[in-house]
C-alpha atoms as a PDB file:
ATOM      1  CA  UNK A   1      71.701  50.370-161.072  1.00  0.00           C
ATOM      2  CA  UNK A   2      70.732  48.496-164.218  1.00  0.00           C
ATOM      3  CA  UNK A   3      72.973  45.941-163.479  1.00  0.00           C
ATOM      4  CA  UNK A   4      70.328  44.683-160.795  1.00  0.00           C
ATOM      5  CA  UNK A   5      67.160  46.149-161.482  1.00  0.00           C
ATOM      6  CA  UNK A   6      66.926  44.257-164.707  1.00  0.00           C
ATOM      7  CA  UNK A   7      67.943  40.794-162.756  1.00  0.00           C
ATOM      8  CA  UNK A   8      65.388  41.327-160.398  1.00  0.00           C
ATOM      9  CA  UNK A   9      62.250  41.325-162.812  1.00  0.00           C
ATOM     10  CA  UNK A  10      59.778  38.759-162.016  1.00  0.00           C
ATOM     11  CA  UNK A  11      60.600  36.848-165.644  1.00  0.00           C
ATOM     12  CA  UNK A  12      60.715  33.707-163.363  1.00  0.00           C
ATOM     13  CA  UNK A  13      56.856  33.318-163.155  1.00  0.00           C
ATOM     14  CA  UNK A  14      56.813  32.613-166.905  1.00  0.00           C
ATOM     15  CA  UNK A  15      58.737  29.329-166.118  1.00  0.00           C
ATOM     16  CA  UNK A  16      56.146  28.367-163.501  1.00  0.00           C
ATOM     17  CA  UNK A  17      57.022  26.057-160.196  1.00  0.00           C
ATOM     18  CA  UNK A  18      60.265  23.596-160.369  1.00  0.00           C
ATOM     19  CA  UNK A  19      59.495  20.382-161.964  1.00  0.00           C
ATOM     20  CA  UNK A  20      56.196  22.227-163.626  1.00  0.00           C
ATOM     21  CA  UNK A  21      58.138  24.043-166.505  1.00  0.00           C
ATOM     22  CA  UNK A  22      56.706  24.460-169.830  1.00  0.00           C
ATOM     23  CA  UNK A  23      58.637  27.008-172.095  1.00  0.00           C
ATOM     24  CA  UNK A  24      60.986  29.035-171.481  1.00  0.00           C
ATOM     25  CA  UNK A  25      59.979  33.083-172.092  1.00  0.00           C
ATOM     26  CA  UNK A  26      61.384  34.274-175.194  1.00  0.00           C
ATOM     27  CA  UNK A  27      62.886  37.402-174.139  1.00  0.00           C
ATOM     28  CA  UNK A  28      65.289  39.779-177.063  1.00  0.00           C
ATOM     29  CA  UNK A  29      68.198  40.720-175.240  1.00  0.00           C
ATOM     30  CA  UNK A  30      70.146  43.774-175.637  1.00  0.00           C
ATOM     31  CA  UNK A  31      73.349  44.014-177.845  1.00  0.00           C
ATOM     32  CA  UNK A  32      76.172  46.871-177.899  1.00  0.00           C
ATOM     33  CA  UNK A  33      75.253  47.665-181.506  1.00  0.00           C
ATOM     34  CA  UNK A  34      71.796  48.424-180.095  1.00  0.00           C
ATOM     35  CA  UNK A  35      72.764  50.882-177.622  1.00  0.00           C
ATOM     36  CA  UNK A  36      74.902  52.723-180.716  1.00  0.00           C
ATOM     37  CA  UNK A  37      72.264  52.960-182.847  1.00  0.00           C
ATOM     38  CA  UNK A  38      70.102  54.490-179.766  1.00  0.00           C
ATOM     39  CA  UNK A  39      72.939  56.831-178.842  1.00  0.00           C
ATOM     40  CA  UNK A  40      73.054  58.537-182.712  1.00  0.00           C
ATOM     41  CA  UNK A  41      69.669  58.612-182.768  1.00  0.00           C
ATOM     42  CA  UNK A  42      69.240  60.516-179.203  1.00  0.00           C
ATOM     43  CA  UNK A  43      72.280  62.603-180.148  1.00  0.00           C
ATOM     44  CA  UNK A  44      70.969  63.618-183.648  1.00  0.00           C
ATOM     45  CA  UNK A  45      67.880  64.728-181.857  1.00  0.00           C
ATOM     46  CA  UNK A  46      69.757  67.047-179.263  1.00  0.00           C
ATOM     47  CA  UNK A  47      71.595  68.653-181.603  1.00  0.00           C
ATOM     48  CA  UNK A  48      68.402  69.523-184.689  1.00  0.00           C
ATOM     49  CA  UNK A  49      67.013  70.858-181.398  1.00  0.00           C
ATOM     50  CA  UNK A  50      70.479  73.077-180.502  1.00  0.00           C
ATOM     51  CA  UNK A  51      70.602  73.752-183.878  1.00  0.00           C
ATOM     52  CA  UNK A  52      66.549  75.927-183.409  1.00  0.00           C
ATOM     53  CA  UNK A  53      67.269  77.960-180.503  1.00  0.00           C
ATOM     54  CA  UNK A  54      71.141  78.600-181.681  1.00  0.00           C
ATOM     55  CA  UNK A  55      69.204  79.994-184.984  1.00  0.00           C
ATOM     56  CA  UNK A  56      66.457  81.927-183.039  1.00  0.00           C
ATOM     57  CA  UNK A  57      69.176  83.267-180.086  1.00  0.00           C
ATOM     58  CA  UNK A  58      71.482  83.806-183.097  1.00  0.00           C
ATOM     59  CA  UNK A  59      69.284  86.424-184.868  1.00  0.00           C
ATOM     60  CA  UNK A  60      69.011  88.609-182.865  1.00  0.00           C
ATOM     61  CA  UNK A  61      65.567  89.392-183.424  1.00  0.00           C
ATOM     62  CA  UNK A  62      63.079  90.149-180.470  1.00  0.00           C
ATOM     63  CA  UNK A  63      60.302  87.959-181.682  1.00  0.00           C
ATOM     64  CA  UNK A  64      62.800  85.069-182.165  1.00  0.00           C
ATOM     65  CA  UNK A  65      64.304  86.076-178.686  1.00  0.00           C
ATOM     66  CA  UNK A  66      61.180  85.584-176.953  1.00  0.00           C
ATOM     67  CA  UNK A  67      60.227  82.274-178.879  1.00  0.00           C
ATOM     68  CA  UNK A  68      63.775  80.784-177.638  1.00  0.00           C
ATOM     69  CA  UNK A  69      63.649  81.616-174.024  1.00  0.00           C
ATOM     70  CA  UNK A  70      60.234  79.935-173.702  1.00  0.00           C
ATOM     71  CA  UNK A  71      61.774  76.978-175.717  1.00  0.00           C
ATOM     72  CA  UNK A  72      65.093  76.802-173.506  1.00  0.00           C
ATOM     73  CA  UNK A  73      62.835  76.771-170.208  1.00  0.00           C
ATOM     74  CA  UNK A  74      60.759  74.097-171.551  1.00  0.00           C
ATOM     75  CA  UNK A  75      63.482  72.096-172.478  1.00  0.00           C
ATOM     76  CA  UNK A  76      65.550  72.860-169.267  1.00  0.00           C
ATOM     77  CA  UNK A  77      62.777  72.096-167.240  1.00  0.00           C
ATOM     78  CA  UNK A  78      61.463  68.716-169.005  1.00  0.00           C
ATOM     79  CA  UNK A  79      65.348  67.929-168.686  1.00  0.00           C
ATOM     80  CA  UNK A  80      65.890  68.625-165.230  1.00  0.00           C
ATOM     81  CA  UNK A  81      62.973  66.580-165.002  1.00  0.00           C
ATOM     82  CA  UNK A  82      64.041  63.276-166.545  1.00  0.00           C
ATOM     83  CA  UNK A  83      67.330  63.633-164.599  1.00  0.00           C
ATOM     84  CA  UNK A  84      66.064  62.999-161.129  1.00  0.00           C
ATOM     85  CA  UNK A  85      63.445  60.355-162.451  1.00  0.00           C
ATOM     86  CA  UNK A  86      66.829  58.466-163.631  1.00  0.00           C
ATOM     87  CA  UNK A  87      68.098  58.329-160.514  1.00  0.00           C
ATOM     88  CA  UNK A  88      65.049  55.952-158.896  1.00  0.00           C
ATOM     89  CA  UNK A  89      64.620  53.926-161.925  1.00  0.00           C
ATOM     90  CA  UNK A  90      66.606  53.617-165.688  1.00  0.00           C
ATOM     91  CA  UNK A  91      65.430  55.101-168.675  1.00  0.00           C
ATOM     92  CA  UNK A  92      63.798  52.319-171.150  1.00  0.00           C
ATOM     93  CA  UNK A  93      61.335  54.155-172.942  1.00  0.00           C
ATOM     94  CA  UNK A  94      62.511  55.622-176.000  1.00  0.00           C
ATOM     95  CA  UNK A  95      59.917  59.043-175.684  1.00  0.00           C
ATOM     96  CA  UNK A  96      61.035  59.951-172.407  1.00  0.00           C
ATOM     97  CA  UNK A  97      64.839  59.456-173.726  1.00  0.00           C
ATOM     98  CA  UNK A  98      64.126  61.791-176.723  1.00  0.00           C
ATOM     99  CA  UNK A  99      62.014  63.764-174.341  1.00  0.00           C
ATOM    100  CA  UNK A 100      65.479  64.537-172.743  1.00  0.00           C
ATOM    101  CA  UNK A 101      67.469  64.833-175.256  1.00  0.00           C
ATOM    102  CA  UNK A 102      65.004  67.614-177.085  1.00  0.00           C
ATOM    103  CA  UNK A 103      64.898  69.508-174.919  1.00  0.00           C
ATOM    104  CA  UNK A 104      68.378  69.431-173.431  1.00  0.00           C
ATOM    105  CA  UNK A 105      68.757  70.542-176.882  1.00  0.00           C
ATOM    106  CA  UNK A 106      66.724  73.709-177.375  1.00  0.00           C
ATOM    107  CA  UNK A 107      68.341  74.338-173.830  1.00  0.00           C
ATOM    108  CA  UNK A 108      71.946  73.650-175.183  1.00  0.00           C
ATOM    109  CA  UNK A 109      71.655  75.983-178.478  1.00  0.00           C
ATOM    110  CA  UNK A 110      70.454  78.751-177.085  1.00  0.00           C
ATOM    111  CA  UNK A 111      72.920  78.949-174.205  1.00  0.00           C
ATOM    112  CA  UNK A 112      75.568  77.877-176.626  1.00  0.00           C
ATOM    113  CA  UNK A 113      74.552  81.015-178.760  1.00  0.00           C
ATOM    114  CA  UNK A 114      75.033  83.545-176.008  1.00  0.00           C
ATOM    115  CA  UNK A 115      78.635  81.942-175.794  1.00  0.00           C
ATOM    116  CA  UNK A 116      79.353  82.165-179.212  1.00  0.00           C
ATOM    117  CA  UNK A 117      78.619  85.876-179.128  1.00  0.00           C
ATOM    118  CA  UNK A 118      80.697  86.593-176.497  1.00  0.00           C
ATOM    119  CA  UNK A 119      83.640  84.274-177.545  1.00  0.00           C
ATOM    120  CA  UNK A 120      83.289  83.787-181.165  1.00  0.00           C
ATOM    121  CA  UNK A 121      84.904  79.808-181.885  1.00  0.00           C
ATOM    122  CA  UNK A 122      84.125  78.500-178.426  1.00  0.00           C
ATOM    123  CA  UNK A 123      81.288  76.082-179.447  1.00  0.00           C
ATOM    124  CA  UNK A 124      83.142  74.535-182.113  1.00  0.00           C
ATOM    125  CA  UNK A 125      86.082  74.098-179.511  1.00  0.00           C
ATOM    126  CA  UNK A 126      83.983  72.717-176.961  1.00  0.00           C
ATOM    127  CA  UNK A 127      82.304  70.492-179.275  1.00  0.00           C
ATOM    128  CA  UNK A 128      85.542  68.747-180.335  1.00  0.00           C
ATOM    129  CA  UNK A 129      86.727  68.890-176.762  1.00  0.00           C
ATOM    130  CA  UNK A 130      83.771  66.558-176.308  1.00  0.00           C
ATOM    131  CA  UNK A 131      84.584  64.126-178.764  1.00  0.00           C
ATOM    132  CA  UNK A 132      88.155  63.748-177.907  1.00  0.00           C
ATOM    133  CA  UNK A 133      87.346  63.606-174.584  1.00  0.00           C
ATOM    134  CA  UNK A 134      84.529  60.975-175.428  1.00  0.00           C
ATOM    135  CA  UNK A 135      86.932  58.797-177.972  1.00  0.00           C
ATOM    136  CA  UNK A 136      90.327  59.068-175.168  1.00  0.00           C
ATOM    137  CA  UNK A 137      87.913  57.363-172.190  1.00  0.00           C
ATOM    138  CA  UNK A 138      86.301  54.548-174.705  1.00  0.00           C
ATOM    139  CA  UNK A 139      89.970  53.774-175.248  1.00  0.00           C
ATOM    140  CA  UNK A 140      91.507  53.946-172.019  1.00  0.00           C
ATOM    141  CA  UNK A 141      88.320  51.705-171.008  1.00  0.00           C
ATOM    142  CA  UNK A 142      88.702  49.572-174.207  1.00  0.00           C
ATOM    143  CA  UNK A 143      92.204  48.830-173.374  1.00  0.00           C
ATOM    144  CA  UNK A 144      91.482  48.090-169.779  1.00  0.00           C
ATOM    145  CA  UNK A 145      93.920  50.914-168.647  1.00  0.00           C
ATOM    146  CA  UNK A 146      90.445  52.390-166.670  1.00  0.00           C
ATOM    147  CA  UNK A 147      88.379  49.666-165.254  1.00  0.00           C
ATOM    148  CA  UNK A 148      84.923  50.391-163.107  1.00  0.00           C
ATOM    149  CA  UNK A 149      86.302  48.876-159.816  1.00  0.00           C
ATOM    150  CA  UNK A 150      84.581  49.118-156.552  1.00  0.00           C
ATOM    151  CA  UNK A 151      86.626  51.924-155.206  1.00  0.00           C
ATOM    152  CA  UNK A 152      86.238  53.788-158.764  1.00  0.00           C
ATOM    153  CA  UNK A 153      82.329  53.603-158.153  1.00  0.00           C
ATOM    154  CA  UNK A 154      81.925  54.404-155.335  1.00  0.00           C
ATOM    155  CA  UNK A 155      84.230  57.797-155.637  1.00  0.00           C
ATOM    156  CA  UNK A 156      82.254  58.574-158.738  1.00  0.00           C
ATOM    157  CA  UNK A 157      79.037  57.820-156.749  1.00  0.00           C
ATOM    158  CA  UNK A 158      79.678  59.837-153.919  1.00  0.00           C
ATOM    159  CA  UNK A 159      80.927  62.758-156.046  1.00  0.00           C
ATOM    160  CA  UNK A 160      78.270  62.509-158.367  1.00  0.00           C
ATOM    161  CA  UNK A 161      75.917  63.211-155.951  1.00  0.00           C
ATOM    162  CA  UNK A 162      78.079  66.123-154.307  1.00  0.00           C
ATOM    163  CA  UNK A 163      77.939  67.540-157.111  1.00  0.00           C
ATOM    164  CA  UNK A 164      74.007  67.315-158.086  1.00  0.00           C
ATOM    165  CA  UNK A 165      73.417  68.848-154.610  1.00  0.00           C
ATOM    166  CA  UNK A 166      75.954  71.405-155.357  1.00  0.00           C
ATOM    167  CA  UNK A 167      74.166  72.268-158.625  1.00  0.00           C
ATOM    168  CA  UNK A 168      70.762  72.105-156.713  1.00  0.00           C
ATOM    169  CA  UNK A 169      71.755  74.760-154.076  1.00  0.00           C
ATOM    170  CA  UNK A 170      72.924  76.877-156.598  1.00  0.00           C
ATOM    171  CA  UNK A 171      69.972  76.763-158.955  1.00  0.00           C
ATOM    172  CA  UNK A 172      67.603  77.242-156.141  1.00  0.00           C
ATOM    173  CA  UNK A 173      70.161  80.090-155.084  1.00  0.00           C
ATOM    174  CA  UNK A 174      69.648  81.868-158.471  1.00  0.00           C
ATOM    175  CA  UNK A 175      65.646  81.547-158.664  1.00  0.00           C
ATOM    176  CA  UNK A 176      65.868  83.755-155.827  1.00  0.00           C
ATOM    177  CA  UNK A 177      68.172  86.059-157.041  1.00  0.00           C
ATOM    178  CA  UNK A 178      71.327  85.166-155.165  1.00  0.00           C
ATOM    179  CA  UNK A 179      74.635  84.311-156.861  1.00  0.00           C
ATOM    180  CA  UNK A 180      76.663  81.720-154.583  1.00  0.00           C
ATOM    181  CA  UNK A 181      80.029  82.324-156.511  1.00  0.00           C
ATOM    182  CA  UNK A 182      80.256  78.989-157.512  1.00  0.00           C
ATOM    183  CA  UNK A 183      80.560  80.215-161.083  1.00  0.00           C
ATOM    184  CA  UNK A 184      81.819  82.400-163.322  1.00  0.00           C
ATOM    185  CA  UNK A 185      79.305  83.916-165.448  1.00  0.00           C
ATOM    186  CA  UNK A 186      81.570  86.358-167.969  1.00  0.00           C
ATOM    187  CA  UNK A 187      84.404  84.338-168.075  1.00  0.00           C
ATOM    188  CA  UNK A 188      86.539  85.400-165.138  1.00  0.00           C
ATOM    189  CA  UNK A 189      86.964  82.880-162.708  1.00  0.00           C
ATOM    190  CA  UNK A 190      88.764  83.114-158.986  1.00  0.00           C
ATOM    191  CA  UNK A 191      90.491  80.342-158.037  1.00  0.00           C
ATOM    192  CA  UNK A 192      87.801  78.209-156.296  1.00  0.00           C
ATOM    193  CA  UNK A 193      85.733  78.817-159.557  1.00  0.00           C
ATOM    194  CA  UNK A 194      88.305  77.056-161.608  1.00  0.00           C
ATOM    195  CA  UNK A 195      88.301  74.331-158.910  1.00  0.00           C
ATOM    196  CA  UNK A 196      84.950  73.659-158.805  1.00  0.00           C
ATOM    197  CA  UNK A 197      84.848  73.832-162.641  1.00  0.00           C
ATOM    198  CA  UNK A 198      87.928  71.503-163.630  1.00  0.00           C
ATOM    199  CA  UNK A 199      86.570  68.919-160.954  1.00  0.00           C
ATOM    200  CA  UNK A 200      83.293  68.700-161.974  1.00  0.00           C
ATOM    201  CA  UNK A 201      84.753  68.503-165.820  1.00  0.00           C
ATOM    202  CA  UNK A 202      87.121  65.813-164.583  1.00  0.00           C
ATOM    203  CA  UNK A 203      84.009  63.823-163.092  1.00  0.00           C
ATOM    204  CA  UNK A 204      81.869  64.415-166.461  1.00  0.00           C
ATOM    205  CA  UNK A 205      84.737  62.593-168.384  1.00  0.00           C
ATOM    206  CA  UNK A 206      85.566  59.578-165.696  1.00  0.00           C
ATOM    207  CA  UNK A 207      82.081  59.163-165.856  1.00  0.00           C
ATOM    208  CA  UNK A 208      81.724  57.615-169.426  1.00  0.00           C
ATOM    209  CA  UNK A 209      83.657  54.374-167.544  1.00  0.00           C
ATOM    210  CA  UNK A 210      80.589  53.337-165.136  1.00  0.00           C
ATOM    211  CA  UNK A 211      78.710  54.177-168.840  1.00  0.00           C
ATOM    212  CA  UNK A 212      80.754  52.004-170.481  1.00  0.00           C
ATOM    213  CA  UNK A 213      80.594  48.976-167.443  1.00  0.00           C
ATOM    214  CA  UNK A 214      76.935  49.129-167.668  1.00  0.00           C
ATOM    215  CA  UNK A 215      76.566  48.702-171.394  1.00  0.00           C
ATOM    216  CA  UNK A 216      78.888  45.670-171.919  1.00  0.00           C
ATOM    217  CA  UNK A 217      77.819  43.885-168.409  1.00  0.00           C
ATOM    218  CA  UNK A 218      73.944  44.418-169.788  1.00  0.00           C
ATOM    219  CA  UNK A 219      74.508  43.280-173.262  1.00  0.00           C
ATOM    220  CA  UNK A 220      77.102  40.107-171.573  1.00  0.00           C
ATOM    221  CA  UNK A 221      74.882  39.082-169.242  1.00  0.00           C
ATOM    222  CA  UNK A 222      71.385  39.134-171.616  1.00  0.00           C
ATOM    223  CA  UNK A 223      69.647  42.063-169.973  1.00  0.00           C
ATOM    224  CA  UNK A 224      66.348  42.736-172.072  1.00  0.00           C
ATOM    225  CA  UNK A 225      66.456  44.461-175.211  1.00  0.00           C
ATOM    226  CA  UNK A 226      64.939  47.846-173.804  1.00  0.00           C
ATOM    227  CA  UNK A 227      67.654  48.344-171.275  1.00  0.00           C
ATOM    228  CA  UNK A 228      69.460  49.373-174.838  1.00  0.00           C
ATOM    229  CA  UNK A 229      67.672  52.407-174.276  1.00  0.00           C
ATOM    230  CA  UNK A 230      69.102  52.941-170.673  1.00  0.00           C
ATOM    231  CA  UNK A 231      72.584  52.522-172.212  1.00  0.00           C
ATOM    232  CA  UNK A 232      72.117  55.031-174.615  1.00  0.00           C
ATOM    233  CA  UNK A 233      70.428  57.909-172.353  1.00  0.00           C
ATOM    234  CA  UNK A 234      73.416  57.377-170.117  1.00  0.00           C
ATOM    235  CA  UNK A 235      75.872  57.706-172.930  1.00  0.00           C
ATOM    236  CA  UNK A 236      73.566  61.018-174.397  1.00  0.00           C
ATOM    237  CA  UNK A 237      73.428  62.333-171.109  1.00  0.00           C
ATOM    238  CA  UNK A 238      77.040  61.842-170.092  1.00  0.00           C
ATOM    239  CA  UNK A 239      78.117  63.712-173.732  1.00  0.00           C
ATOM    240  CA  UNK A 240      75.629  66.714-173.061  1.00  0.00           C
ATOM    241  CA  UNK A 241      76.990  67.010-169.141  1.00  0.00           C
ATOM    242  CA  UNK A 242      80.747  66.884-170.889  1.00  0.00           C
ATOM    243  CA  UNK A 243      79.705  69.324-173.354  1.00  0.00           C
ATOM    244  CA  UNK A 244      78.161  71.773-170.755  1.00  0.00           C
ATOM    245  CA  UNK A 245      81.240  71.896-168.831  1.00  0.00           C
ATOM    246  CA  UNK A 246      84.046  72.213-171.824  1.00  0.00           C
ATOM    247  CA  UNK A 247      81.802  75.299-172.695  1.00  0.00           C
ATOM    248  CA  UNK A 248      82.161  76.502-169.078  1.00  0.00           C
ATOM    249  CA  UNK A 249      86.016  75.400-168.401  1.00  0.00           C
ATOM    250  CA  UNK A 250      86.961  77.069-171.873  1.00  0.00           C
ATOM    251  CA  UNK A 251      84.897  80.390-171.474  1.00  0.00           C
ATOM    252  CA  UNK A 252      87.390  80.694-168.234  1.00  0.00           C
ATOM    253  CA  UNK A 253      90.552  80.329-170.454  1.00  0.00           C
ATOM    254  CA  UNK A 254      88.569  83.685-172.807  1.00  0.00           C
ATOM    255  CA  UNK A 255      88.486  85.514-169.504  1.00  0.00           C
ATOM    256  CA  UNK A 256      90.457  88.858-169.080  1.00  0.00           C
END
C-alpha cells in the first residue's frame, strides 16, 4: 500500500545521526490537484488510443483489421503487464503509467467497436455509466457517507483478489480454447453470469473509495510528489476496470 511504502523510504539518512543534523532534505510533496492533473492526462491518453483501434475495427477493412488486432494484443498484453507489477510495488513513473493507459486504450477501442456493432449506442451508454458512477462514489466519499474502514478494506481486498484469480483462470481457460461460462459473450447471460457480472461491477465502483483514501491520506500526510502518479494510475485504472464492466453488464440487458 502507498500509505506505507512511501513512509518507509530511507529519507532519514539525509538527516544524519541524532544530535549530528545538518539540513533537513527538501523533498516536494504531493498535492490532490497533482494527482488531477495526472488523471486527465492518463485518461486523455487511453481514450486518443480507443479512439485508433475503434477507427481501424470500425472500418471494416481487412488491412485495418489486421493492424488493430496486433495493436489490441500489444496493448492488452503491456496492460496485463503493468497490472500485476502494481500489485508488488505503486506506479510512480509517469511512462509506465501512460504505458498502461495506451495500451489499455488500443485494447479498449477495438473491443468497444465490436460492441458497438452488435449493439449500436452501448459505448456511449457505458461511457456515461462510468462517469455517473465515478461522480456518485466521489460524493458519497466526499460527504463521508462511504468511508475506507478496516472492515471495508479488507472485503474489497479479499474480493479483489477473488476476482483477479477468477479472471486469471478464465483467461488461461480461453488461450486453450475452453470457455468456463463465466461470461456471456453475445449478450445472453444465465443467471450465475449476471451474478458474477453485477458483483464484479459492484466491486469496480466501491473500489474508487480505497482510491480516494489513498490520495487524500498521501497528499495529508506529505508523501513525495511522485506518489501523485500512483494516485492517478489507480484512479485511470479504476475508470477503465468500471468502464469494462458497464460495457459487459449492459450488453446483458441487449440480450434476447
Amino acid at each position: 500500500m502507498v500509505k506505507t511504502q512511501y513512509n518507509e523510504q530511507h529519507m532519514g539518512a539525509a538527516y544524519g545521526p541524532y544530535g549530528q543534523m545538518t539540513q533537513a532534505p527538501q523533498v516536494e510533496t504531493m498535492r490532490i490537484d497533482d494527482v488531477i492533473i495526472r488523471t486527465v492526462a492518463l485518461v486523455a491518453a487511453t481514450f486518443v488510443a480507443a479512439l485508433l483501434t475503434y477507427g481501424m475495427v470500425g472500418s471494416g477493412d481487412a488491412s485495418s483489421l489486421g493492424t488493430a488486432g496486433l495493436l489490441m494484443t500489444v496493448g492488452g498484453v503491456v496492460g496485463l503487464g503493468v497490472i500485476i507489477f502494481s500489485m508488488f510495488k505503486p506506479i510512480t513513473n509517469p511512462f509506465v503509467a501512460f504505458a498502461y493507459g495506451i495500451g489499455q486504450g488500443l485494447l479498449l477501442g477495438g473491443v468497444s467497436a465490436i460492441f458497438e456493432q452488435q449493439w449500436p449506442g452501448i459505448v456511449v451508454n457505458a461511457l456515461l455509466a462510468t462517469i455517473l458512477v465515478f461522480g456518485a462514489m466521489l460524493a458519497l466519499y466526499k460527504f463521508r457517507i462511504l468511508k475506507a474502514s478496516p472492515v471495508f478494506v479488507k472485503v474489497m481486498v479479499g474480493a479483489g483478489i477473488g476476482i483477479f484469480a477468477l479472471s486469471m483462470v478464465n483467461l488461461v481457460a480461453s488461450l486453450f480454447g475452453l470457455d468456463l461460462g463465466l461470461f456471456a459473450n453475445d449478450g445472453n447471460a444465465n443467471t450465475l453470469q449476471w451474478i458474477i457480472a453485477i458483483g464484479i461491477t459492484l466491486w469496480a465502483a466501491f473500489s474508487f473509495i480505497l482510491d480516494f483514501d489513498m490520495i487524500e491520506y498521501s497528499a495529508n500526510n506529505g508523501a513525495p510528489k511522485k506518489y501523485a502518479w500512483a494516485g492517478a494510475f489507480g484512479l485511470t485504472a479504476g475508470l477503465i476496470f468500471l468502464y469494462w464492466n458497464l460495457l459487459r453488464l449492459l450488453s446483458y440487458f441487449q440480450g434476447d
